[in-house]
Protein backbone atom coordinates (compact mmCIF):
# COMPACT_ATOMS: atom_id res chain seq x y z
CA UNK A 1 11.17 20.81 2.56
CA UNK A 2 7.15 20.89 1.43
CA UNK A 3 4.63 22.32 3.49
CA UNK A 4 2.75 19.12 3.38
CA UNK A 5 1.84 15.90 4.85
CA UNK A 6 3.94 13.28 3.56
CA UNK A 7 0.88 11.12 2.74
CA UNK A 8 -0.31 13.44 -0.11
CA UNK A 9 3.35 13.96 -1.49
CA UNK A 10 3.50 10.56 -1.74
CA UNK A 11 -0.41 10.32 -3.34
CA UNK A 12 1.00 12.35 -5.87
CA UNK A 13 4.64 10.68 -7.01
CA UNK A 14 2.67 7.22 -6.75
CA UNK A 15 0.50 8.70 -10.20
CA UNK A 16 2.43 8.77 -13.24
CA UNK A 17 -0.14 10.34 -14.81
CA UNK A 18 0.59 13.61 -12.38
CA UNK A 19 4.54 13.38 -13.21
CA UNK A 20 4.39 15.71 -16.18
CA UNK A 21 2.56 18.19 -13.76
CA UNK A 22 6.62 18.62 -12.25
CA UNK A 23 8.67 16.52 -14.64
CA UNK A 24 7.94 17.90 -18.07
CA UNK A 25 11.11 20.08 -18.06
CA UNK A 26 13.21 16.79 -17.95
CA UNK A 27 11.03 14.84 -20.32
CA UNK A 28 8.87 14.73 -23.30
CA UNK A 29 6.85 12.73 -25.08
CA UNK A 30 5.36 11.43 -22.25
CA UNK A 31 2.84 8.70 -22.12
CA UNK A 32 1.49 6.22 -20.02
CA UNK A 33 2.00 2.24 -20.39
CA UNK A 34 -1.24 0.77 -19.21
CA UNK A 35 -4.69 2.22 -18.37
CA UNK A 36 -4.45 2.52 -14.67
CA UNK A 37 -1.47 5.13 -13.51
CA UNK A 38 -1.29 4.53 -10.00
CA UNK A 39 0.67 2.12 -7.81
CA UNK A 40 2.75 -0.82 -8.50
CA UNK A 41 2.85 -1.76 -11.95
CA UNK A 42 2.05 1.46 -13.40
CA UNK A 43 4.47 2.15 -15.82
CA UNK A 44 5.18 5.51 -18.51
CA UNK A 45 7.73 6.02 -21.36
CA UNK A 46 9.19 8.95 -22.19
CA UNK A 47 11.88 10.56 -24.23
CA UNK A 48 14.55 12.69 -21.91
CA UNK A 49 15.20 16.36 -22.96
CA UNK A 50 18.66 15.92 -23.62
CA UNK A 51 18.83 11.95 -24.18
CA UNK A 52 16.90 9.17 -25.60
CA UNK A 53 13.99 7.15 -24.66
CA UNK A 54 13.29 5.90 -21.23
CA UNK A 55 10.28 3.70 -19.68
CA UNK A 56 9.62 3.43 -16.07
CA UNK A 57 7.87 1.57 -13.88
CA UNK A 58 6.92 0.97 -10.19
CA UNK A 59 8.46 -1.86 -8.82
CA UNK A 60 8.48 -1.53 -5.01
CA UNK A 61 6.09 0.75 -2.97
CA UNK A 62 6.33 0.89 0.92
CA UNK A 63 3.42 3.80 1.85
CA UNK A 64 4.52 6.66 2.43
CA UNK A 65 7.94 5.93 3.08
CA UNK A 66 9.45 4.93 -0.63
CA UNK A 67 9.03 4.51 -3.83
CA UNK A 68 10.95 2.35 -6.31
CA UNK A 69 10.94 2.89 -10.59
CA UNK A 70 12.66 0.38 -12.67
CA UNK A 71 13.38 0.97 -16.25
CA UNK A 72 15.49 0.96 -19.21
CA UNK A 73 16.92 3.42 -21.39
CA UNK A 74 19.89 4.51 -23.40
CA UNK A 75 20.94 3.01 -26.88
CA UNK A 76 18.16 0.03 -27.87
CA UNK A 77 16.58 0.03 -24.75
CA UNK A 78 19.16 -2.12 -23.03
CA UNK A 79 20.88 0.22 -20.38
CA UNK A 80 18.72 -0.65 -16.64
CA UNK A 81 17.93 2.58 -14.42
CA UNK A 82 16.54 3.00 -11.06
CA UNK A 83 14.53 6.13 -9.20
CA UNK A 84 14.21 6.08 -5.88
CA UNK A 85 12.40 8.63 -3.88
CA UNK A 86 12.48 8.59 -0.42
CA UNK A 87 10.14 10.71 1.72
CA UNK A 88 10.86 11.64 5.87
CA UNK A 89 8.39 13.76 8.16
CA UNK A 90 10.14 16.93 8.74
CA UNK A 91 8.08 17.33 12.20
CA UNK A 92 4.62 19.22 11.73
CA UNK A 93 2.86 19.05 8.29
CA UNK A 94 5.75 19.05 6.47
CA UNK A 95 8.06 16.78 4.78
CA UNK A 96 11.42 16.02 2.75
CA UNK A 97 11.56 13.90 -0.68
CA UNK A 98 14.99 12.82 -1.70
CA UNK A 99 15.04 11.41 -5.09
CA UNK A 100 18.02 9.69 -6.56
CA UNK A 101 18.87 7.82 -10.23
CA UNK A 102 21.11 5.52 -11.34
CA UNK A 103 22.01 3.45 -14.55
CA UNK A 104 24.32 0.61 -14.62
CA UNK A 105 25.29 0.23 -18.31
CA UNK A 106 27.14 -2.60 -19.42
CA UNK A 107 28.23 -2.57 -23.37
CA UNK A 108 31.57 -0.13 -23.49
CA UNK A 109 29.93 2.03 -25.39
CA UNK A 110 26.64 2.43 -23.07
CA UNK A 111 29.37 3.17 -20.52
CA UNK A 112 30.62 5.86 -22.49
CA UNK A 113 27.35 7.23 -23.55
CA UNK A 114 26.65 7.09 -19.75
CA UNK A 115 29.40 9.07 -18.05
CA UNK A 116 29.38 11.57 -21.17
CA UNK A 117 25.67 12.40 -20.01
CA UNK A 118 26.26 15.65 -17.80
CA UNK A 119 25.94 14.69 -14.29
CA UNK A 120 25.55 18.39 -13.24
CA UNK A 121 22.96 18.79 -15.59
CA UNK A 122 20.83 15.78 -14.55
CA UNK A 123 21.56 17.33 -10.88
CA UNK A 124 20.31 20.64 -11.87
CA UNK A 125 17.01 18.75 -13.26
CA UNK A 126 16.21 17.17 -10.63
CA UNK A 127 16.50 19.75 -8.17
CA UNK A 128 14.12 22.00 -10.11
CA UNK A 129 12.00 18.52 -10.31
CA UNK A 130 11.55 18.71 -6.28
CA UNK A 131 11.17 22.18 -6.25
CA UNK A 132 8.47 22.47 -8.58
CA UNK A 133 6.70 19.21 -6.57
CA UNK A 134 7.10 21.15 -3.70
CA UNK A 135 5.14 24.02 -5.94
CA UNK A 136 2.52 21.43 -6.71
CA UNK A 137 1.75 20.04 -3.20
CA UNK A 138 2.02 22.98 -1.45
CA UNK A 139 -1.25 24.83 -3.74
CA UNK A 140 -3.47 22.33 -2.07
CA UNK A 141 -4.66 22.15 -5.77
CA UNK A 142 -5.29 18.48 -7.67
CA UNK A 143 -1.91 18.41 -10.23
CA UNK A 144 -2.78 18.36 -13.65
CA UNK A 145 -3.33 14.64 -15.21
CA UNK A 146 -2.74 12.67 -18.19
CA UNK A 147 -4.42 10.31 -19.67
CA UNK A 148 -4.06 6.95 -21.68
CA UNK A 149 -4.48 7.85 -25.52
CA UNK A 150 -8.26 6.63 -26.48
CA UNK A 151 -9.00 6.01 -22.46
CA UNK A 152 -12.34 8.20 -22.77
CA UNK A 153 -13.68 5.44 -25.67
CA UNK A 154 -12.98 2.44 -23.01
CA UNK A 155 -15.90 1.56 -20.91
């Protein structure tokens, strides 16, 4: 549960450019795919801890209810993945987020790849991923931001 309204949780899972702020102990080499970072369209790629590259970007947004990424990953780029986060009111200021990921390989050997990728450990990462969201809302302070490389040179 965060101590927050679920209008600014959501504020701040709709920026990619904020997701290192909670994410960066899942990824690295994090950057963002287009200038503007926010909403639909906005999309970041990003190479997974223990894994390969990944990109991600949001598909479906229903305010401040859900959240859909879209992506691919995994050997050549070719294996599709989808995060969902779902956010409820918890009754007061508060709220839950419930984030879940999936990949649905198809080569044999994606499938292998896949289901030899430690579920337990993805579990573990994300669980310290809403915890340390929770962190972020809950200071009341603006998460730290990203930026696209050479954005301060564009008009």
């Amino acid at each position: 549960m965060i101590d927050t309204p679920r209008e600014d949780v959501f504020e701040i899972l709709l920026d990619l450019s904020a997701r290192p702020a909670f994410a960066d102990h899942l990824m690295e080499s994090y950057h963002l795919l287009r200038m503007e970072p926010v909403g639909r369209g906005a999309g970041a790629r990003f190479r997974l801890r223990d894994g390969g590259w990944m990109d991600s970007i949001i598909e479906e947004v229903d305010v401040p209810h859900r959240l859909v990424e879209r992506g691919r990953g995994g050997y050549l780029n070719r294996v599709p993945n989808t995060t969902e986060w779902m956010l409820s009111e918890t009754g007061g200021d508060g709220c839950e987020v419930q984030v879940t990921f999936w990949t649905e390989p198809a080569q044999p050997l994606d499938k292998f790849r896949d289901a030899k990728a430690s579920e337990r450990r993805l579990g573990r990462g994300l669980k310290k991923l809403l915890e340390r969201l929770r962190d972020v809302a809950e200071s009341g302070a603006p998460p730290s931001r990203i930026e696209v490389a050479g954005a301060d040179r564009v008009g």
